[in-house]
Protein backbone atom coordinates (compact mmCIF):
# COMPACT_ATOMS: atom_id res chain seq x y z
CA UNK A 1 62.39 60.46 -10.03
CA UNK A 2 58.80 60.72 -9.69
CA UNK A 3 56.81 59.59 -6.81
CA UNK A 4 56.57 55.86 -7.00
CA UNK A 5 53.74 53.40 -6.56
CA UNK A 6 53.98 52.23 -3.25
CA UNK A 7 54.86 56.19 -1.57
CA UNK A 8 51.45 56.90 -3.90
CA UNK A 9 49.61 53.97 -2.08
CA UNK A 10 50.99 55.27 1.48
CA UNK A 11 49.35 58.21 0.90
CA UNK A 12 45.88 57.12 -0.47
CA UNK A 13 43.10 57.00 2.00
CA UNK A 14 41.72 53.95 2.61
CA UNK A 15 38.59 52.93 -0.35
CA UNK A 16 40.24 55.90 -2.48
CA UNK A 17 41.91 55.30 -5.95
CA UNK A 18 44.59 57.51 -7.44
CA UNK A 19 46.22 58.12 -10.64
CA UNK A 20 50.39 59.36 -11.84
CA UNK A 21 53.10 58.25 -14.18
CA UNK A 22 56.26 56.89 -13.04
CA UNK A 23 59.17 58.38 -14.60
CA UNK A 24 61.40 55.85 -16.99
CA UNK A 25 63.38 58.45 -18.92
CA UNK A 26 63.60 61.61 -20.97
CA UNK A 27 63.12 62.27 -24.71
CA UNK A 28 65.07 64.80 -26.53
CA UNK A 29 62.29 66.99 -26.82
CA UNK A 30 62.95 67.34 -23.10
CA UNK A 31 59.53 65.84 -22.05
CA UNK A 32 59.30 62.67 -19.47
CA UNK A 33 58.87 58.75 -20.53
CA UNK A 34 55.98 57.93 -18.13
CA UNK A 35 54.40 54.71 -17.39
CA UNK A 36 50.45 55.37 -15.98
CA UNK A 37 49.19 53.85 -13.49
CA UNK A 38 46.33 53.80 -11.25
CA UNK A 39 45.73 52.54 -7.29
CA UNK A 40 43.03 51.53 -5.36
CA UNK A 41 43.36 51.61 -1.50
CA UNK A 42 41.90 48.26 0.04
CA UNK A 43 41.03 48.63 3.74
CA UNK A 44 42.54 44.90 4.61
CA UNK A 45 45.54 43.34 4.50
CA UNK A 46 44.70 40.92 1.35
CA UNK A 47 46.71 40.54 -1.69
CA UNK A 48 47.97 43.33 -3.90
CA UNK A 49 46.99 42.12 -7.84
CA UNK A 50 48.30 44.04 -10.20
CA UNK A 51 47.20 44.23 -13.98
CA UNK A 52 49.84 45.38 -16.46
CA UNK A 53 49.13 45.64 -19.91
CA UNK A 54 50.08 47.45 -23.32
CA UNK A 55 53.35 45.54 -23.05
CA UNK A 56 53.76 45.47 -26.75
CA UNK A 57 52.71 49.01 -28.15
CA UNK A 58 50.46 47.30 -30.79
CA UNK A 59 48.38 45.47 -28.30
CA UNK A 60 45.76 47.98 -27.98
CA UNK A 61 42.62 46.17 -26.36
CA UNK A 62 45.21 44.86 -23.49
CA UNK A 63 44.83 48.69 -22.87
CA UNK A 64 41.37 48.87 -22.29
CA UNK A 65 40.95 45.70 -20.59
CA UNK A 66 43.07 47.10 -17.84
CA UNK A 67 41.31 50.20 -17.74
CA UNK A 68 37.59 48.81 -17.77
CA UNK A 69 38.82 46.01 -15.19
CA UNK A 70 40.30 49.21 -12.76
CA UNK A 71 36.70 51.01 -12.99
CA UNK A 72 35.00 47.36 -12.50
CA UNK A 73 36.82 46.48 -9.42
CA UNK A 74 37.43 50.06 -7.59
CA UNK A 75 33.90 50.19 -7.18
CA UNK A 76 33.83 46.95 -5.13
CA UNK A 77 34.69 46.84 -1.21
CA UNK A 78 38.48 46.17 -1.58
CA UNK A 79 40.53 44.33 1.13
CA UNK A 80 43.58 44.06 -0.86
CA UNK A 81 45.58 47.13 -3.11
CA UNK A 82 44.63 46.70 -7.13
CA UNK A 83 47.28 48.49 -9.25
CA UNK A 84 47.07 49.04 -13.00
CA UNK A 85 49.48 50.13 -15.29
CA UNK A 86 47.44 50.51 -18.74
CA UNK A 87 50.33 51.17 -20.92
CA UNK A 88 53.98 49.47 -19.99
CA UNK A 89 55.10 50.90 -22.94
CA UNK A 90 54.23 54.50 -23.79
CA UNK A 91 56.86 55.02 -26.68
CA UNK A 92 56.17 51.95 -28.61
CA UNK A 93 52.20 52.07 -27.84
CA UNK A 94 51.74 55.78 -29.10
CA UNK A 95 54.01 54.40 -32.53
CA UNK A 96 51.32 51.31 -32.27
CA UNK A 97 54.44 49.63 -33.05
CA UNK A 98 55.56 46.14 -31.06
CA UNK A 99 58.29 47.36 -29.70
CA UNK A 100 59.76 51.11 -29.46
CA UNK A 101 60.89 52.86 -32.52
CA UNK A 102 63.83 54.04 -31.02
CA UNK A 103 65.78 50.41 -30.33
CA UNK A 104 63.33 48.20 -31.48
CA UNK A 105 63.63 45.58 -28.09
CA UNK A 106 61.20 43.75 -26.71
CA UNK A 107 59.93 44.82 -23.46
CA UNK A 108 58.26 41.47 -22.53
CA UNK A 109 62.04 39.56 -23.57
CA UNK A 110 64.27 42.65 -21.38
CA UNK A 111 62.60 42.13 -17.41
CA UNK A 112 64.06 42.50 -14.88
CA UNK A 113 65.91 45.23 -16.90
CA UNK A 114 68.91 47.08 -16.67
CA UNK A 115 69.21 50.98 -15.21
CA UNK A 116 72.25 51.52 -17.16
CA UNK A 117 71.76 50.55 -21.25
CA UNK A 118 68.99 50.55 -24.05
CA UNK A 119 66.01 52.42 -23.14
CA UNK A 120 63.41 49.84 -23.38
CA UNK A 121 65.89 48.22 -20.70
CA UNK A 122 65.83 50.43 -18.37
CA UNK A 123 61.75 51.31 -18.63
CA UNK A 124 61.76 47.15 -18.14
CA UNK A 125 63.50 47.86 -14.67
CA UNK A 126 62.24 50.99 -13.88
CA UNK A 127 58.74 49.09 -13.99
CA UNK A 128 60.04 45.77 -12.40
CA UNK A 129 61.24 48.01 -9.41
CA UNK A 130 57.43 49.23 -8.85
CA UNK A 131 56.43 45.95 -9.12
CA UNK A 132 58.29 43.64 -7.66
CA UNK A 133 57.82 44.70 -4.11
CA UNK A 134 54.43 45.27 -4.23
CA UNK A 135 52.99 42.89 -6.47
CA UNK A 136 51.48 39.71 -4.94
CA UNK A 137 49.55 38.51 -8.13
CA UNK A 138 50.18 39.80 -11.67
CA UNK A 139 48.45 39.41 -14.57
CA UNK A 140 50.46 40.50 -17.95
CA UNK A 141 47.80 41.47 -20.26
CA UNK A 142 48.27 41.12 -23.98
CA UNK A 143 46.99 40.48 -27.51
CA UNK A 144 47.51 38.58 -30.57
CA UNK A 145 48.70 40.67 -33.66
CA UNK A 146 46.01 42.94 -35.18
CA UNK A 147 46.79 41.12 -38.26
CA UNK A 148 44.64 37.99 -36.97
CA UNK A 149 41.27 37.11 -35.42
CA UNK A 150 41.88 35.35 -32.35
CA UNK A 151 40.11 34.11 -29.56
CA UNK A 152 40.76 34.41 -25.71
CA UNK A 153 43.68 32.42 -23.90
CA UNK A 154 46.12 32.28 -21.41
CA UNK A 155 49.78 31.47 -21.33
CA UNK A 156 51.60 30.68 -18.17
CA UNK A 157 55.39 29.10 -17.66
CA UNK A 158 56.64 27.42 -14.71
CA UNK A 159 59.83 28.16 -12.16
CA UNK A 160 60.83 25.91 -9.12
CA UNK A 161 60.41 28.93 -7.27
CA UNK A 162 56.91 29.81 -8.64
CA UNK A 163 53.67 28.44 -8.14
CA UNK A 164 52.46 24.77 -8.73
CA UNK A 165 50.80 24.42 -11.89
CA UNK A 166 47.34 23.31 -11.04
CA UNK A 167 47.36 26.62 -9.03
CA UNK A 168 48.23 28.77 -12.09
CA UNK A 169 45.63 26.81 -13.69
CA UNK A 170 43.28 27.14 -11.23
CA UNK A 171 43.76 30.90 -11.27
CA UNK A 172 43.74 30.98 -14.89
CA UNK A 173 40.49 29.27 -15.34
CA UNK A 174 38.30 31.63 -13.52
CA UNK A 175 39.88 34.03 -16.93
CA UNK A 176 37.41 31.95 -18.82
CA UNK A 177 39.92 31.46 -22.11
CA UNK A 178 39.18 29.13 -24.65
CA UNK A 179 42.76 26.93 -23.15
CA UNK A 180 45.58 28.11 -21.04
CA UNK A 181 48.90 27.54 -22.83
CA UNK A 182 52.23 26.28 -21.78
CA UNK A 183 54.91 27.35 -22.83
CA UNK A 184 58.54 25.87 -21.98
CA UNK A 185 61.16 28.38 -21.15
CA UNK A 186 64.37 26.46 -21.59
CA UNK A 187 63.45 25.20 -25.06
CA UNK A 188 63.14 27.03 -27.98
CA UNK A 189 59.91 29.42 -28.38
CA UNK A 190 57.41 29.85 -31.30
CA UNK A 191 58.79 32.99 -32.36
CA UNK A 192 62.73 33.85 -31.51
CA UNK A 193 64.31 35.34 -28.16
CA UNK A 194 64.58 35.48 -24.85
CA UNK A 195 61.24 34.00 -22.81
CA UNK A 196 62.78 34.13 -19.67
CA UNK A 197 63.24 37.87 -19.45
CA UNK A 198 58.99 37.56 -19.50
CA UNK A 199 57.41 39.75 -16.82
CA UNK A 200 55.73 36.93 -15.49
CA UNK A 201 58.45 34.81 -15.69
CA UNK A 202 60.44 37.42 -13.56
CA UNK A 203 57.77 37.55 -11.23
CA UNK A 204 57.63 33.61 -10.86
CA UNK A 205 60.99 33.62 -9.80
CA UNK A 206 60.52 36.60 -7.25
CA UNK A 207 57.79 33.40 -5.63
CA UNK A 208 54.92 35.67 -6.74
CA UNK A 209 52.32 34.61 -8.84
CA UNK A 210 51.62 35.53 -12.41
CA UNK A 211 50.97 34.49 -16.04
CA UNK A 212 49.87 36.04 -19.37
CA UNK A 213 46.07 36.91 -20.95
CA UNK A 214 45.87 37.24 -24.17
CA UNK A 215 42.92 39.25 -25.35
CA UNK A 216 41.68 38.34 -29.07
CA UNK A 217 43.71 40.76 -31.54
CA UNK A 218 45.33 44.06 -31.22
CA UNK A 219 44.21 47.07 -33.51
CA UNK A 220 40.10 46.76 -32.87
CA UNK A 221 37.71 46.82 -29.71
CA UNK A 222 35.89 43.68 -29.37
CA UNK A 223 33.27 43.71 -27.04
CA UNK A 224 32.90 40.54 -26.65
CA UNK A 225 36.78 39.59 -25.62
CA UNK A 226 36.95 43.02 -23.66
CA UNK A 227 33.69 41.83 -21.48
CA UNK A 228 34.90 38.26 -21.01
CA UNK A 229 38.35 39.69 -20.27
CA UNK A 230 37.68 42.12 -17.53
CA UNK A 231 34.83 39.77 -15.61
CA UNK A 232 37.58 37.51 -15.35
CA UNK A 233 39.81 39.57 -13.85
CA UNK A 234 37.16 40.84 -11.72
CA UNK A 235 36.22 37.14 -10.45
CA UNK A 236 40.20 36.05 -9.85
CA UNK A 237 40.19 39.39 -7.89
CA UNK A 238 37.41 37.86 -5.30
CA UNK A 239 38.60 34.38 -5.18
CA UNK A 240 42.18 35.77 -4.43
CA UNK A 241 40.85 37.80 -1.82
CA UNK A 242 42.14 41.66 -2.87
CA UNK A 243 37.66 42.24 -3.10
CA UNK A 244 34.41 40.63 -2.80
CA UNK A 245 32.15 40.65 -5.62
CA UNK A 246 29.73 38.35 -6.94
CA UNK A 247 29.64 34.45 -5.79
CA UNK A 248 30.45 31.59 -8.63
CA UNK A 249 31.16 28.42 -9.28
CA UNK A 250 34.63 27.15 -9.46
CA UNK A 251 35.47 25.67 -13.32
CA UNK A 252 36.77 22.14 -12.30
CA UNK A 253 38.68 21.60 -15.90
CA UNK A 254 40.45 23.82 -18.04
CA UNK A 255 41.49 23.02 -21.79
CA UNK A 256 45.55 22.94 -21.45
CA UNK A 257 48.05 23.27 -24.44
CA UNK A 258 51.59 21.89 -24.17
CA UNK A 259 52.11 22.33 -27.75
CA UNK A 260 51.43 25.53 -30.34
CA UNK A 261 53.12 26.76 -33.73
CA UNK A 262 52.71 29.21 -36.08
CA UNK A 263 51.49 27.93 -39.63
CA UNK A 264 53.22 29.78 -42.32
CA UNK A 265 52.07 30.33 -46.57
CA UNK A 266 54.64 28.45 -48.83
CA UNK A 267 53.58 31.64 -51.20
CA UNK A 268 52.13 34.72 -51.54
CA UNK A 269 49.22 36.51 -52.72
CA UNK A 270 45.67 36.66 -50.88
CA UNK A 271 44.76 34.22 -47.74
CA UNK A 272 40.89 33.52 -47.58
CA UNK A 273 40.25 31.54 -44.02
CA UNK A 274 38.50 28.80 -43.85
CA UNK A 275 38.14 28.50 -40.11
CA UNK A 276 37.64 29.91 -37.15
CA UNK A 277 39.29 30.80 -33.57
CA UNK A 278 38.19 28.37 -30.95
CA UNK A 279 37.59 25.71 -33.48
CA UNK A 280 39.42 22.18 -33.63
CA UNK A 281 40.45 21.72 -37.33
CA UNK A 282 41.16 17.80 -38.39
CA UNK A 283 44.22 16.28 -39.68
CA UNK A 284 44.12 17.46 -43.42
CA UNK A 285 41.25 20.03 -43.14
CA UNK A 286 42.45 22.94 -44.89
CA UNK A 287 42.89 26.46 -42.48
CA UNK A 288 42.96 28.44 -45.25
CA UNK A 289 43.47 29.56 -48.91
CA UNK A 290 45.98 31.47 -51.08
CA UNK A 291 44.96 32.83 -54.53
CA UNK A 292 47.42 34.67 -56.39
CA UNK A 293 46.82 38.24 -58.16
CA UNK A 294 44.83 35.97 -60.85
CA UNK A 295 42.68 34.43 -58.63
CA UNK A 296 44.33 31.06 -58.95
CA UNK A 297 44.43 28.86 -55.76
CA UNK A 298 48.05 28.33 -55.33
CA UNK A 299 48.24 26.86 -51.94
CA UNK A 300 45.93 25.16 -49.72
CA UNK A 301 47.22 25.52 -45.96
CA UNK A 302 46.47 22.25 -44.02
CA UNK A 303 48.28 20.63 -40.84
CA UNK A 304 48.82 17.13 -40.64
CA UNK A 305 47.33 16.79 -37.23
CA UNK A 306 44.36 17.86 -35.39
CA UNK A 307 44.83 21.68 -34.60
CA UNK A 308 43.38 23.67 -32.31
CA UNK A 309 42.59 27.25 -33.75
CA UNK A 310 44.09 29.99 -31.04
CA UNK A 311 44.26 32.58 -34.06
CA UNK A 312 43.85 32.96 -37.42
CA UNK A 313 44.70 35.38 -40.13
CA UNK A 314 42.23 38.20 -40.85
CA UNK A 315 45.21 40.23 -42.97
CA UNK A 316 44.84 38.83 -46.40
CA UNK A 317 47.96 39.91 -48.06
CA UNK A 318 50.38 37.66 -47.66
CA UNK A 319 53.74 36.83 -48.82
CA UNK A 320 55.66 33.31 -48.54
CA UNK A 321 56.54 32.99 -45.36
CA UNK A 322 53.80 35.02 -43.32
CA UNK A 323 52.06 33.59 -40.69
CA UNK A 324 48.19 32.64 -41.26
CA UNK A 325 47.37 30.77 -38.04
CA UNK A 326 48.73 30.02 -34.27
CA UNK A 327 47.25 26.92 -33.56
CA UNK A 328 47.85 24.17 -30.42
CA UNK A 329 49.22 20.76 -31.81
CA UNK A 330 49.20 19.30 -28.02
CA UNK A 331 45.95 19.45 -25.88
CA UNK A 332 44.23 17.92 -23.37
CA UNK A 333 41.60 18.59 -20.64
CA UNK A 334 42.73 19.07 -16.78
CA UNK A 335 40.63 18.04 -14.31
CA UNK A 336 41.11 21.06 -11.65
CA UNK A 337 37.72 19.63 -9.22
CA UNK A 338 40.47 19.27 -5.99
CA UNK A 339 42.54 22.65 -6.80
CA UNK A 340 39.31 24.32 -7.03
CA UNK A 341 38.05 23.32 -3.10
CA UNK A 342 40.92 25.85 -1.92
CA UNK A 343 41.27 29.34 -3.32
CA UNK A 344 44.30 29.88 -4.88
């Protein structure tokens, strides 16, 4: 196996960074299934955060987020270790496929992972083994499908071994997102399978802290998100104390959604939006339009109760069935003025 994480870190002089691949398996081709990552050396005994990202292969931006947040923050004075993995998953992000071509698992559904069956199980442990001893705040960076426009949020679950939630929330705030979802991990999900094999799940239960970024759409480079994204991560890096960088304010509410869906087409043929991400849509006030291949307006795509726009579908081909928006049913402000008198 290759040298791991923490033997690199042992070895990196205090205020230096350093760069390597752990080993997670071998192709045919005889060449090596790495995971990058690079380390920065804090000179204090502060928290280690760690930013993974590229979980999902088609999540580009997560990617550069993590890599523009590494240069931001290894040029501050560090008194904690910062570790970034850009890319959790090298086979399915060079495909720019979700998952990897060669099982087609989920890597964010497989943690803690298994050493001994499907391949994107064992990269799942060979990563959570890095991590998980290491680790002291994670952030799991991701994106929305590149088929959508989306705009910034957060996700988070909860454990009884994990965090309190006005902490997460707390955390997650200084992320600026437009609302910080939550999503319950004994009921069913939006889409199918297994939420509790999340990374930050897994690292909940380890009594570590962590939740999920999502970073507009995958497929592009927006500026805009990427900027927001990586100041974020640079201010929850200071009020953690891993660095010190510029003073702010704490946000004393958040926007928090205990409710999302995806809103499907009933039929196929072009979707024109009619919104956008961020907005609040009313009860009745149509998302969207299809028009078929004659330019007819065959359905009108409405829900029947306010909506919060998280995403919204920039892909116009559609057929019945596809998803045009992700929207939050369920919101409410959270007033986070006492968690934000103590840093997190």
């Amino acid at each position: 196996m290759t040298t791991t994480v923490s033997d690199h870190l042992s070895r990196t002089i205090v205020g230096e960074t350093g760069r390597g691949l752990v080993e997670a398996g071998r192709l045919a081709s005889g060449n090596m299934i790495g995971i990058p990552y690079m380390v920065a050396r804090g000179k204090g005994s502060g928290p280690c955060l760690w930013i993974n990202a590229a979980v999902h292969g088609d999540e580009s931006q997560s990617a550069i987020v993590a890599t523009e947040f590494f240069r931001a923050v290894s040029s501050l004075p560090l008194y904690g270790n910062v570790v970034v993995t850009p890319v959790a998953n090298p086979l399915a992000f060079d495909y720019r496929r979700k998952h990897s071509p060669f099982d087609g698992v989920d890597l964010d559904q497989s943690f803690p992972g298994r050493a001994d069956f499907l391949g994107t199980q064992r990269l799942a442990h060979r990563l959570f083994e890095e991590l998980a001893p290491l680790a002291d705040v994670v952030v799991n960076v991701h994106t929305m499908g590149s088929f959508l426009d989306a705009c910034n949020y957060a996700v988070y679950k909860l454990h009884p071994r994990g965090a309190q939630e006005h902490d997460l929330l707390s955390m997650i705030s200084l992320l600026d997102p437009r609302v910080a979802c939550r999503m319950d991990v004994s009921g069913p999900g939006e889409l199918p399978g297994h939420i509790a094999g999340a990374l930050d799940y897994q690292m909940l239960e380890l009594g570590k802290r962590a939740f999920m970024l999502e970073v507009g759409a995958g497929g592009r480079l927006d500026r805009g998100a990427v900027n927001r994204a990586v100041a974020g991560l640079v201010r929850l890096a200071t009020a953690i104390g891993t660095t010190k960088g510029t003073p702010f304010e704490w946000p004393t509410s958040i926007c928090r959604a205990t409710r999302r869906t995806h809103v499907t087409t009933p039929d196929g043929g072009f979707f024109h939006p009619l919104v956008s991400p961020g907005e609040v849509a009313a009860a009745g006030q149509p998302l969207g339009e299809v028009r078929n291949v004659f330019g007819d307006v065959v359905a009108a795509i409405s829900m029947p109760s306010p909506a919060l726009l998280i995403g919204i579908r920039r892909d116009p081909i559609v057929h019945s069935g596809d998803r045009v928006a992700f929207v939050a049913t369920e919101w409410s402000d959270v007033d986070l003025a006492s968690a934000s008198r103590r840093a997190p």
